[in-house]
N, C-alpha and C. Protein backbone atom coordinates (compact mmCIF):
# COMPACT_ATOMS: atom_id res chain seq x y z
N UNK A 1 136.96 102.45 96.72
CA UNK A 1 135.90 102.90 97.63
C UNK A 1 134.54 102.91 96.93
N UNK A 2 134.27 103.40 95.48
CA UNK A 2 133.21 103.48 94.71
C UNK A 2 133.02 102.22 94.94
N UNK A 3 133.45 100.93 94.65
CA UNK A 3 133.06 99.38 94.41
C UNK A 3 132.05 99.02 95.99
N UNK A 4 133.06 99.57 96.65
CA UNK A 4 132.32 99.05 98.26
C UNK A 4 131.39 99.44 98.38
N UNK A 5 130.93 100.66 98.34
CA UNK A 5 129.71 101.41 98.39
C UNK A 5 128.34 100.70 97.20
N UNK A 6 128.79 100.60 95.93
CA UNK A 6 128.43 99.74 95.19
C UNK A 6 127.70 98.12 96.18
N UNK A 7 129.10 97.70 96.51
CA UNK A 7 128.68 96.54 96.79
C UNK A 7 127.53 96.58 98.06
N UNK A 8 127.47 97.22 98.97
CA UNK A 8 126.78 97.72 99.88
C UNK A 8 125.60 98.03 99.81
N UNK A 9 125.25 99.08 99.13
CA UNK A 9 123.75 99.22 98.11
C UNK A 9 123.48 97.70 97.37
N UNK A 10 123.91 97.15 96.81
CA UNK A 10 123.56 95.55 96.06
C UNK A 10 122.76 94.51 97.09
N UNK A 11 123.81 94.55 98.32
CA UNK A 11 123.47 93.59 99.28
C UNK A 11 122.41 94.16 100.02
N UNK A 12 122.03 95.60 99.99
CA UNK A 12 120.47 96.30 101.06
C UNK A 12 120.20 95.78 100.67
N UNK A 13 119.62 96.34 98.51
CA UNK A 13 118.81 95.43 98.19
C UNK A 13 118.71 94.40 97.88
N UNK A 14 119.09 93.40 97.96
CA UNK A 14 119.26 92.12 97.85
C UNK A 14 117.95 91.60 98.85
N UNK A 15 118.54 91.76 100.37
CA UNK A 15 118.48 91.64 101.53
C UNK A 15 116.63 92.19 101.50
N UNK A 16 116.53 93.48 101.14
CA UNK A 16 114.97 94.25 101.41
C UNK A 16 114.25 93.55 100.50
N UNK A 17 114.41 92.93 99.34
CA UNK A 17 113.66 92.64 98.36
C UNK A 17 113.51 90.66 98.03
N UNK A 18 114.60 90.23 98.14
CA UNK A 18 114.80 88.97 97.82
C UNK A 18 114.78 87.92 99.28
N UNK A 19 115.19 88.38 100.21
CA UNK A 19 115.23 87.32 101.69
C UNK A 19 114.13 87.32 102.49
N UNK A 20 113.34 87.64 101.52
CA UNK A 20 111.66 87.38 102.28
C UNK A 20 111.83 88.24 103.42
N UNK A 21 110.30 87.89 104.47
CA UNK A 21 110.01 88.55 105.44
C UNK A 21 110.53 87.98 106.19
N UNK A 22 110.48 88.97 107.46
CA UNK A 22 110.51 87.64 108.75
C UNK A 22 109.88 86.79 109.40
N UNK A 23 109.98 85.82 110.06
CA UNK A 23 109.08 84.84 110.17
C UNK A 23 109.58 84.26 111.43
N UNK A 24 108.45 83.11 111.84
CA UNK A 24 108.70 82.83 113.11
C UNK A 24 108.50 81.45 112.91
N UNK A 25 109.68 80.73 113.44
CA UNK A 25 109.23 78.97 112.92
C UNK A 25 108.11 78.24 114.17
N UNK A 26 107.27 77.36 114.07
CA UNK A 26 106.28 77.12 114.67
C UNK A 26 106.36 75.70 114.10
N UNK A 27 105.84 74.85 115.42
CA UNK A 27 105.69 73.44 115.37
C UNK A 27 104.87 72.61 114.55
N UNK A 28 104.95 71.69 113.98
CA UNK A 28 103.77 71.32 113.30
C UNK A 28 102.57 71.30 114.07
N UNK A 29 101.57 71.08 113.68
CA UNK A 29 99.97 71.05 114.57
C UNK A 29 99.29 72.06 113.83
N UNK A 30 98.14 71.85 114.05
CA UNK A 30 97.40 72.83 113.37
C UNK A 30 97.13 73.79 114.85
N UNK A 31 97.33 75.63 114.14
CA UNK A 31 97.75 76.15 115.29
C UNK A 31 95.85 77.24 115.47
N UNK A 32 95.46 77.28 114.68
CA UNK A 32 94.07 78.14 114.45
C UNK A 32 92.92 76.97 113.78
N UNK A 33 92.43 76.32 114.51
CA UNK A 33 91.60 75.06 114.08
C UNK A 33 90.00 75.73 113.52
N UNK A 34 89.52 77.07 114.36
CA UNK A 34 88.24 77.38 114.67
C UNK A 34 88.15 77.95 112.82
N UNK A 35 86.95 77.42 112.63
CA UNK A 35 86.23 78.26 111.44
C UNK A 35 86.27 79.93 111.27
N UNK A 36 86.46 81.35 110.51
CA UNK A 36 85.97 82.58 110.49
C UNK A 36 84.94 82.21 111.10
N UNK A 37 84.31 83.49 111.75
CA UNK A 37 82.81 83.83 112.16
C UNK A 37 82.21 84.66 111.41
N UNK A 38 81.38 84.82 110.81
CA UNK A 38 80.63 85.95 109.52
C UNK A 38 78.96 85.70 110.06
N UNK A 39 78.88 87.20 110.15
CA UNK A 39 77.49 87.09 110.50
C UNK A 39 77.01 88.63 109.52
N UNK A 40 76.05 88.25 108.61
CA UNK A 40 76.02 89.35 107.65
C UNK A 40 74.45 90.00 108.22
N UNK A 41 75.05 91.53 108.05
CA UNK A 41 74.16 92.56 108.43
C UNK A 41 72.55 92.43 107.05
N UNK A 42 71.78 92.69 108.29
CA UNK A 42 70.43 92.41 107.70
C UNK A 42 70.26 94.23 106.91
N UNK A 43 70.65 95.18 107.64
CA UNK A 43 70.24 96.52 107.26
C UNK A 43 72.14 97.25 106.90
N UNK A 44 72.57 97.46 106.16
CA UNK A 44 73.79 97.96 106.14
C UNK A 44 74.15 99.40 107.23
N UNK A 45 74.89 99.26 107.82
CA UNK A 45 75.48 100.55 108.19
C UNK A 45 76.69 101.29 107.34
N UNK A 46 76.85 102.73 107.44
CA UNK A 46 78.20 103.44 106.69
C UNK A 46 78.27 104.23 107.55
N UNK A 47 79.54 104.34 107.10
CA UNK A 47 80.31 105.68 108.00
C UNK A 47 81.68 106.23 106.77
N UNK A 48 82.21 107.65 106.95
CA UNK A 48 82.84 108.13 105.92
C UNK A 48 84.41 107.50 106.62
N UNK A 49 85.30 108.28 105.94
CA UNK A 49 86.61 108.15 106.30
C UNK A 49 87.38 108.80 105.01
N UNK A 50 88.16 110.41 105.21
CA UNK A 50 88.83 110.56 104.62
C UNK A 50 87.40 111.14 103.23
N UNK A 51 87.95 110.73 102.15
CA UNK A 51 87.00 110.76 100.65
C UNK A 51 86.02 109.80 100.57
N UNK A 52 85.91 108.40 101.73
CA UNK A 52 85.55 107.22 101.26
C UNK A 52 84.62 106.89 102.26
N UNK A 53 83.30 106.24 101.47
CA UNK A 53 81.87 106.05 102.08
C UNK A 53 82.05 104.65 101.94
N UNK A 54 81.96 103.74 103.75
CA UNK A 54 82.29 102.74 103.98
C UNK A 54 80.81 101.84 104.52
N UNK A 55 80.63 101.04 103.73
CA UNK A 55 79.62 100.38 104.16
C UNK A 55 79.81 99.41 104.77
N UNK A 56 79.24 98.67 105.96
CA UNK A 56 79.33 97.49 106.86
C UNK A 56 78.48 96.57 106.15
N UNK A 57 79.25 95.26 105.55
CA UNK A 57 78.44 94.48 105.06
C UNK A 57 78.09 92.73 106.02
N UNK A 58 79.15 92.68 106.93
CA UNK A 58 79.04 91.73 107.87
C UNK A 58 80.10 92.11 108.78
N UNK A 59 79.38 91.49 110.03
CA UNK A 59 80.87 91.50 111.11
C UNK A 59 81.59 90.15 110.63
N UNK A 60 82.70 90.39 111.07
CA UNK A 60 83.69 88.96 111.02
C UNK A 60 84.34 88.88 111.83
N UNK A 61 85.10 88.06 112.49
CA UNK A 61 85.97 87.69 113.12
C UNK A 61 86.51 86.47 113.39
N UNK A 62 87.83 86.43 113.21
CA UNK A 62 89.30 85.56 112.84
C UNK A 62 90.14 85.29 113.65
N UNK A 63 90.37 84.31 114.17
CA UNK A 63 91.50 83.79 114.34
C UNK A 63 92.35 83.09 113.58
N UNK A 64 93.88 82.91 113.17
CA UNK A 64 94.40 82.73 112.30
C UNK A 64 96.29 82.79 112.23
N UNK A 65 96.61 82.07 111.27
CA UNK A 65 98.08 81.79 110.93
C UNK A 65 98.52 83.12 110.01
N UNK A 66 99.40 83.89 110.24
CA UNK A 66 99.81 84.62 109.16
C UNK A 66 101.09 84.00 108.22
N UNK A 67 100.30 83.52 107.13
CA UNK A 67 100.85 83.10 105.99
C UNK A 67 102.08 83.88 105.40
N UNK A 68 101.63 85.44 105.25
CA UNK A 68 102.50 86.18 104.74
C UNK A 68 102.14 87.19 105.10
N UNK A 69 102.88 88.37 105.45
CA UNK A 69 102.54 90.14 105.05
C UNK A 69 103.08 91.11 103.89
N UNK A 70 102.23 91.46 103.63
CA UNK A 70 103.09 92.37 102.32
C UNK A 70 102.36 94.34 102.82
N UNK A 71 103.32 95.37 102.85
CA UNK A 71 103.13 96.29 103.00
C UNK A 71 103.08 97.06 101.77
N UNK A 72 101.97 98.09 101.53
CA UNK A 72 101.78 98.94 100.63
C UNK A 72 102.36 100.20 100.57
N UNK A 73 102.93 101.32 99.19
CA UNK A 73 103.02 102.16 99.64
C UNK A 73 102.54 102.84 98.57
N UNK A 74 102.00 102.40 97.60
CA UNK A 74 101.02 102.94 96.52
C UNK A 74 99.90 102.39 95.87
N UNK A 75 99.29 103.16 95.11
CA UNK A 75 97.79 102.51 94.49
C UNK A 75 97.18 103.07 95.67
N UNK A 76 95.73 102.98 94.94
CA UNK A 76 94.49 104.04 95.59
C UNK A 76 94.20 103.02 96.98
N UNK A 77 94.65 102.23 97.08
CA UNK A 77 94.47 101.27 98.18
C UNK A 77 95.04 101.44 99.30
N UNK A 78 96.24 101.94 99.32
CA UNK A 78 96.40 102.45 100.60
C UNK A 78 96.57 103.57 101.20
N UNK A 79 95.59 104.23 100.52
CA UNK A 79 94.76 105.08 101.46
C UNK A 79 94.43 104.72 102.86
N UNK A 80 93.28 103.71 102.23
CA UNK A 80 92.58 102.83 104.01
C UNK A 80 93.57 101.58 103.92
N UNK A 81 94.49 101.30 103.44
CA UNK A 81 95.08 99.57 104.04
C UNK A 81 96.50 99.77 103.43
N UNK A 82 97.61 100.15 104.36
CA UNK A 82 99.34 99.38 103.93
C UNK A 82 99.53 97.97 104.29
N UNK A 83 98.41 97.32 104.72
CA UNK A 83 98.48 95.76 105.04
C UNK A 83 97.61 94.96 104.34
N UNK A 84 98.33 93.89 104.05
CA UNK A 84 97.59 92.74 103.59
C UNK A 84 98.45 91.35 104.36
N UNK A 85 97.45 91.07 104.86
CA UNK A 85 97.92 89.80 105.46
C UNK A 85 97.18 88.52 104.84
N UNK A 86 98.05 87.41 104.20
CA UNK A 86 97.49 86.06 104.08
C UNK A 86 97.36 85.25 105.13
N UNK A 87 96.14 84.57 105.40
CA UNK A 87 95.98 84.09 106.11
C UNK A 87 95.42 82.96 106.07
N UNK A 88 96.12 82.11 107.28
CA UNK A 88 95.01 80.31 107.16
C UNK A 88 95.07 79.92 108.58
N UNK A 89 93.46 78.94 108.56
CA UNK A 89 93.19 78.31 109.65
C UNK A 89 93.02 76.99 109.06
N UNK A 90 92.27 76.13 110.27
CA UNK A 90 92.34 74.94 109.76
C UNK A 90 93.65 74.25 109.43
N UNK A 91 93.78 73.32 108.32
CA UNK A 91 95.17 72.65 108.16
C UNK A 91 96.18 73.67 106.92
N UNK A 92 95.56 74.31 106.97
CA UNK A 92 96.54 75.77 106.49
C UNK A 92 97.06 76.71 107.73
N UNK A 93 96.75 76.52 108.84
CA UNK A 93 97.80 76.58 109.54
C UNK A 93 98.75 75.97 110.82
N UNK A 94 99.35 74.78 110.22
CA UNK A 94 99.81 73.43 110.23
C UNK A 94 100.85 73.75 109.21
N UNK A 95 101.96 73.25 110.39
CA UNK A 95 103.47 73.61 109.62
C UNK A 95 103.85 72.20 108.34
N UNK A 96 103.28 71.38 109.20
CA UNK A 96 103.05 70.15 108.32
C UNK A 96 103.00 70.00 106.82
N UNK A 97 101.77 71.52 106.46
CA UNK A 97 101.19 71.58 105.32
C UNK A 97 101.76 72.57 104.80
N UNK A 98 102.32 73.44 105.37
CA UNK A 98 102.71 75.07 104.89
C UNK A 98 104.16 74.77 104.48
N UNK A 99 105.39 73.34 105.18
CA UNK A 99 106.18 73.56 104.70
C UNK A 99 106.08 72.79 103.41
N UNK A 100 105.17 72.34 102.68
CA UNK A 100 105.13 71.54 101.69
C UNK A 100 104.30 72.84 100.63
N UNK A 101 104.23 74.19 101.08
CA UNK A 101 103.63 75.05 100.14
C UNK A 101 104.44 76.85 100.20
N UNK A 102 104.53 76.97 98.62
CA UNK A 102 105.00 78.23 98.48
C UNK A 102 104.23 79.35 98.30
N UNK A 103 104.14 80.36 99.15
CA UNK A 103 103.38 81.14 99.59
C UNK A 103 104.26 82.68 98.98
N UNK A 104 103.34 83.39 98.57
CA UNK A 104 103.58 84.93 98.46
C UNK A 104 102.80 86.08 98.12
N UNK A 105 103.15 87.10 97.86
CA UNK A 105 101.87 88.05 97.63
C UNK A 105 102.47 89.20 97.10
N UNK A 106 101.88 89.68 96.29
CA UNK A 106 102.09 90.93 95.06
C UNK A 106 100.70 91.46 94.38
N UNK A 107 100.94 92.75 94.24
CA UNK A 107 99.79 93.57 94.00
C UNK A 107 98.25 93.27 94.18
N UNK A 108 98.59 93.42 95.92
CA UNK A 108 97.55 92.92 96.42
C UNK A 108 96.29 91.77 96.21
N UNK A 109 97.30 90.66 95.32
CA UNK A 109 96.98 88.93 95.51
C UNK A 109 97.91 88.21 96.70
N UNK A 110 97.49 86.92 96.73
CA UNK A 110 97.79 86.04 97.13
C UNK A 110 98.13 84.77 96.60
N UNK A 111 99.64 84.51 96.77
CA UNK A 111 99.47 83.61 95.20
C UNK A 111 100.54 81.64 96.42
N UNK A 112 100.17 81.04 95.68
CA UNK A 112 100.51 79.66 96.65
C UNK A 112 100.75 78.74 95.56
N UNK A 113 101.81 77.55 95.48
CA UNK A 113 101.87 77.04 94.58
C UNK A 113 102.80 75.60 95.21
N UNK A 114 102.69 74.41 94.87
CA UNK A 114 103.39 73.38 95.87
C UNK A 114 103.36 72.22 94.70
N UNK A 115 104.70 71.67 94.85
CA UNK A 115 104.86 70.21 93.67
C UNK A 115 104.00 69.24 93.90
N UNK A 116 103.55 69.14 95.50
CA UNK A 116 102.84 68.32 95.66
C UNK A 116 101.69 68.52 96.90
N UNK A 117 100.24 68.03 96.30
CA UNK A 117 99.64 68.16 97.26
C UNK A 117 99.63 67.85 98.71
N UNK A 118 99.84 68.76 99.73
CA UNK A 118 100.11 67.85 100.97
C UNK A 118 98.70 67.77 101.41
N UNK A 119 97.51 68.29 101.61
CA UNK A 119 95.98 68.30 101.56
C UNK A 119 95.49 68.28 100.17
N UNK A 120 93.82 68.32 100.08
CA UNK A 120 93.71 68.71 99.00
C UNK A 120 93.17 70.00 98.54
N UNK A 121 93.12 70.44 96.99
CA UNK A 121 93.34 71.87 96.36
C UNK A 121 91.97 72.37 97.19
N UNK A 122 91.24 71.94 97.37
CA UNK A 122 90.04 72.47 97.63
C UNK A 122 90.14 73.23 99.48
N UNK A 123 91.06 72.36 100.00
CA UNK A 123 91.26 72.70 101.39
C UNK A 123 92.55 74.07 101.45
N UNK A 124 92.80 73.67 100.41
CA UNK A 124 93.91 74.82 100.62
C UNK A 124 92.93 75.98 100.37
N UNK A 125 92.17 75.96 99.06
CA UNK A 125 91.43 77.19 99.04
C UNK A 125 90.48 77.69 100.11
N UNK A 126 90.22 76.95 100.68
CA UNK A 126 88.54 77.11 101.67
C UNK A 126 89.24 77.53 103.05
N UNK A 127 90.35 77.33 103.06
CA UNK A 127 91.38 77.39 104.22
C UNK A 127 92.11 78.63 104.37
N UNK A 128 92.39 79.43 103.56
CA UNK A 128 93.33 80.28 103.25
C UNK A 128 92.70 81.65 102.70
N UNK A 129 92.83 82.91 102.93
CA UNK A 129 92.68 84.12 101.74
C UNK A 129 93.52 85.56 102.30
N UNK A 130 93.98 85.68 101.25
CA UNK A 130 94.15 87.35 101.28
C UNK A 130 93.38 88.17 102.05
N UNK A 131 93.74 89.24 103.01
CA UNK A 131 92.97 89.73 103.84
C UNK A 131 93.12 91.17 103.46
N UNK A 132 93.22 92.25 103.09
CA UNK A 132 92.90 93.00 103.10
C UNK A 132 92.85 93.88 104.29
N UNK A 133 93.25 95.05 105.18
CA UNK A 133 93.82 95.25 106.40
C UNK A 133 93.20 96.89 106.12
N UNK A 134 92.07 97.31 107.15
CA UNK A 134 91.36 98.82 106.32
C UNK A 134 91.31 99.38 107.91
N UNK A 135 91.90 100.45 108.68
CA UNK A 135 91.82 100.88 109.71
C UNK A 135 92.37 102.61 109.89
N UNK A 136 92.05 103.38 110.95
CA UNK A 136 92.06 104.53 111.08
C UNK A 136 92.59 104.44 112.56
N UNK A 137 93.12 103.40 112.94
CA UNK A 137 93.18 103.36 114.81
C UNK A 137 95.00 103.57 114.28
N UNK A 138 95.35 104.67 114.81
CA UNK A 138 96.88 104.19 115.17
C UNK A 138 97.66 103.19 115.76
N UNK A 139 96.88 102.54 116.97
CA UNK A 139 97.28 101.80 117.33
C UNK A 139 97.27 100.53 117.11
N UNK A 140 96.20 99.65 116.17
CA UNK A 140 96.11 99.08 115.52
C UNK A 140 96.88 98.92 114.19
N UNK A 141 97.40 99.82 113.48
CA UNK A 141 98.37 100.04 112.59
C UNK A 141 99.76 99.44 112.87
N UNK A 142 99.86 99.99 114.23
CA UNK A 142 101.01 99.82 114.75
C UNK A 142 101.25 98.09 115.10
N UNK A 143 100.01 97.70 115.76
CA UNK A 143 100.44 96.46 115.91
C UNK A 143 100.32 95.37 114.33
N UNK A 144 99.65 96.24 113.28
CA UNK A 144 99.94 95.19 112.14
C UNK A 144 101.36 95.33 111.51
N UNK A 145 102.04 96.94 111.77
CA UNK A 145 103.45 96.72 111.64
C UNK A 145 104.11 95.65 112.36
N UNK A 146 103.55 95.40 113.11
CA UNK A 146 104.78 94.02 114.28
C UNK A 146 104.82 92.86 113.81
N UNK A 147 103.61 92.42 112.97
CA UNK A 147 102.81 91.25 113.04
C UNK A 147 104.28 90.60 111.65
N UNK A 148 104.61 89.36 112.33
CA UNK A 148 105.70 88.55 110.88
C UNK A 148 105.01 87.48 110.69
N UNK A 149 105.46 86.85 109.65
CA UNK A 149 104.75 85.81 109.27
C UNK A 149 104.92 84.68 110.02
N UNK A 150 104.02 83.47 110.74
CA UNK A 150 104.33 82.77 111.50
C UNK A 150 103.03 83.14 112.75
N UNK A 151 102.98 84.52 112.70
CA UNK A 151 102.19 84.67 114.04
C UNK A 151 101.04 84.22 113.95
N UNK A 152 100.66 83.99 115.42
CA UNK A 152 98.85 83.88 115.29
C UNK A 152 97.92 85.04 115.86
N UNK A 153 97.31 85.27 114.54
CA UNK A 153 96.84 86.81 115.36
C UNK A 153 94.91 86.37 115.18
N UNK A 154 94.18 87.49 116.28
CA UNK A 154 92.55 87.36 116.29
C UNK A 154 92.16 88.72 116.08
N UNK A 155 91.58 88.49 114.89
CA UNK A 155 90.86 90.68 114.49
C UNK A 155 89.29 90.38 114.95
N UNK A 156 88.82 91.24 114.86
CA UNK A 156 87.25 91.41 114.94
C UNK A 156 87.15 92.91 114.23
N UNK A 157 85.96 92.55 113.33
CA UNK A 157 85.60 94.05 112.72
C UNK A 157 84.75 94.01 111.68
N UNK A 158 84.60 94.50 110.64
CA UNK A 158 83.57 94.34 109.77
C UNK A 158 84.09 94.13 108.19
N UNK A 159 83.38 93.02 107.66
CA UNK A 159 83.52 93.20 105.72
C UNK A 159 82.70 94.00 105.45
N UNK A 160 83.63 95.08 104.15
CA UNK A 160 83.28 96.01 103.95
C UNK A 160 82.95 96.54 102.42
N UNK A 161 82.19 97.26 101.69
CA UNK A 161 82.39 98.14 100.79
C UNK A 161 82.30 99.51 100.99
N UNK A 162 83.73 99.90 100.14
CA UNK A 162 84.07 101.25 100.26
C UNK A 162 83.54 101.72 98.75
N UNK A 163 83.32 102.82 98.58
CA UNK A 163 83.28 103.99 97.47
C UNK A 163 83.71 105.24 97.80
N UNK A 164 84.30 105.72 96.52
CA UNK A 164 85.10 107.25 96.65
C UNK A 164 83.72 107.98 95.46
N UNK A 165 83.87 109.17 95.63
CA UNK A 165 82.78 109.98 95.13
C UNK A 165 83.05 110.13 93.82
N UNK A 166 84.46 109.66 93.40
CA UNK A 166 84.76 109.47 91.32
C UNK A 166 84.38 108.26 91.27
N UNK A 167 83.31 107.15 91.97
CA UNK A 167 82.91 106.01 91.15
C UNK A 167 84.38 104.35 91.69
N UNK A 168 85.44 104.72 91.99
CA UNK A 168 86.23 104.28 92.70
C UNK A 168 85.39 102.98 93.52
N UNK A 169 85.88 101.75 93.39
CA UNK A 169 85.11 100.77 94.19
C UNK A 169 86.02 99.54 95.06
N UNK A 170 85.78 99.60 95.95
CA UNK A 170 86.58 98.32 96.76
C UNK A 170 85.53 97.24 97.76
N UNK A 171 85.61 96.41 97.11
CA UNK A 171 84.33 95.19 97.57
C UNK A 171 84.90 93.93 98.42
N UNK A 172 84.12 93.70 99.39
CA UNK A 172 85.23 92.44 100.16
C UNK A 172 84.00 91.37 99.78
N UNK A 173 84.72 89.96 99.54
CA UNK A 173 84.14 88.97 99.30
C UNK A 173 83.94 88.64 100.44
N UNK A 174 82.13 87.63 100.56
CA UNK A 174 81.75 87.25 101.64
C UNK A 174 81.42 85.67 102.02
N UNK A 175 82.19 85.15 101.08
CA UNK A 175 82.29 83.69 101.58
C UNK A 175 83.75 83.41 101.28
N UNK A 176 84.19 82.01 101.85
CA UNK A 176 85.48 81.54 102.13
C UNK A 176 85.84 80.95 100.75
N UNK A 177 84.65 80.37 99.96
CA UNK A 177 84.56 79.24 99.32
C UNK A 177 84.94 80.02 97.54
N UNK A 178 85.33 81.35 97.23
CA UNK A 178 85.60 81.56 96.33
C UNK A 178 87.33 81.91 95.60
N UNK A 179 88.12 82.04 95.16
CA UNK A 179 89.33 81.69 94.39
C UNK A 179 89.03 82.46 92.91
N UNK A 180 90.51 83.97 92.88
CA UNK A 180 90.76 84.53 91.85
C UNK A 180 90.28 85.87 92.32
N UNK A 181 89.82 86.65 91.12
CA UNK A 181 89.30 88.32 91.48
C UNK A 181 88.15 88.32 92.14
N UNK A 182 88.01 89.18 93.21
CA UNK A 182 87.04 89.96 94.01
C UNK A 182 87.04 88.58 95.02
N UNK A 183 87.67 87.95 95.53
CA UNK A 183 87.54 86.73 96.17
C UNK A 183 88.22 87.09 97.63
N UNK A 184 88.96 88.54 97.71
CA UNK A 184 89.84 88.83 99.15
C UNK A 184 88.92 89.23 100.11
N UNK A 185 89.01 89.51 101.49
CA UNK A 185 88.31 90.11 102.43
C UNK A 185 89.38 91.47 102.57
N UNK A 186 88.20 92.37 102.27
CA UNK A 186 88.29 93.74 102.75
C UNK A 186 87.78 94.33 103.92
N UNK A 187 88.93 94.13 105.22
CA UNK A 187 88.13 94.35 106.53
C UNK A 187 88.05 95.52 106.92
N UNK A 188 87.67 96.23 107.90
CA UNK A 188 87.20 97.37 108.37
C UNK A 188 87.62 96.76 110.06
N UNK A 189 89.33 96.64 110.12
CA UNK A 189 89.67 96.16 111.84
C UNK A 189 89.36 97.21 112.92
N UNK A 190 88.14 96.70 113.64
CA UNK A 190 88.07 97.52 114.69
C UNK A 190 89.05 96.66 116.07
N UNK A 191 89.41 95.59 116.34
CA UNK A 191 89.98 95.05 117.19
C UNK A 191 91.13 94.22 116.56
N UNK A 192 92.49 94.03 116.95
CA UNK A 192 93.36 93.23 116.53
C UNK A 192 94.67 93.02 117.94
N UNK A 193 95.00 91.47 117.45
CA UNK A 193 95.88 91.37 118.18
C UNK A 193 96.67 90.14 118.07
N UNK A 194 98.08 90.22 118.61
CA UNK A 194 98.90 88.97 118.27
C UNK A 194 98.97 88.18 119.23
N UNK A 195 98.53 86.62 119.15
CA UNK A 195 98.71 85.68 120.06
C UNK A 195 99.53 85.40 120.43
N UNK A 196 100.61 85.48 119.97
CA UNK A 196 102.07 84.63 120.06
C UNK A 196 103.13 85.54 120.76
């Protein structure tokens, strides 16, 4: 009886940790063609939340492939975000291209890696980023719990910098075109939703 139980616990985790997320298979085509929209604030706005003084540094808004989700349940980060969603438009999200690329995400990166180029490196980057997921709406929470990889979802809301009053800093990058640290979007979702 000890062994079964054994074996039982082995296969949860097996299963919670190693068999990926869930996902939704989708046709080739490119399924989110439209560019981000970024329109950066001329005068900043803030507003608090919790310990943390949130500055509006542009609106944005996305339509998009979810590459991957990874949920948080520690680090000073999720406070404002248990979500991070990778995401691509353009021919990053095109099954075409995605099944020729390995996709994943850990401590809040985004990491992609493929034997062979099916586009090129530059499109994958300009195409694709770590999103960063910063909200106070319950109900919005709720629907980024639903969200599996595969979907096509459209947010609207703002890039943001946050500060905590010990000096604490979280900065969202504001162009597409950068790759490595400080390069994720840190959003502030006031609207979200799943297409699919």
């Amino acid at each position: 009886m000890k062994y079964v139980i054994v074996l039982i616990i082995l296969a949860a985790f097996y299963f919670l940790f190693f068999q990926g997320q869930p996902s939704i298979e989708r046709e080739a085509g490119i399924l989110a063609p439209e560019e981000p929209i970024q329109l950066n604030l001329k005068k900043r706005e803030s507003f608090t939340t919790g310990e943390y003084r949130v500055d509006k540094l542009a609106e944005f808004h996305i339509k998009a492939r979810v590459l991957s989700k990874k949920k948080y349940r520690s680090g000073r980060e999720k406070d404002l975000s248990r979500y991070d969603l990778a995401m691509g438009w353009g021919p990053m999200s095109d099954s075409r291209v995605l099944d020729e690329i390995e996709i994943s995400q850990k401590n809040r990166w985004y990491y992609w890696k493929t034997k062979h180029f099916p586009i090129p490196r530059k499109d994958i980057e300009t195409h694709s980023a770590n999103m960063h997921m910063l909200t106070d709406d319950e109900d919005i929470e709720k629907e980024l719990g639903r969200v599996k990889k595969g979907n096509t979802v459209e947010l609207k809301g703002y890039l943001v910098y946050v500060e905590a009053g010990d000096g604490w800093r979280w900065k969202s990058s504001l162009t597409r075109n950068d790759t490595g640290g400080g390069s994720c979007e840190v959003i502030w979702v006031e609207e979200f939703r799943i297409l699919d």
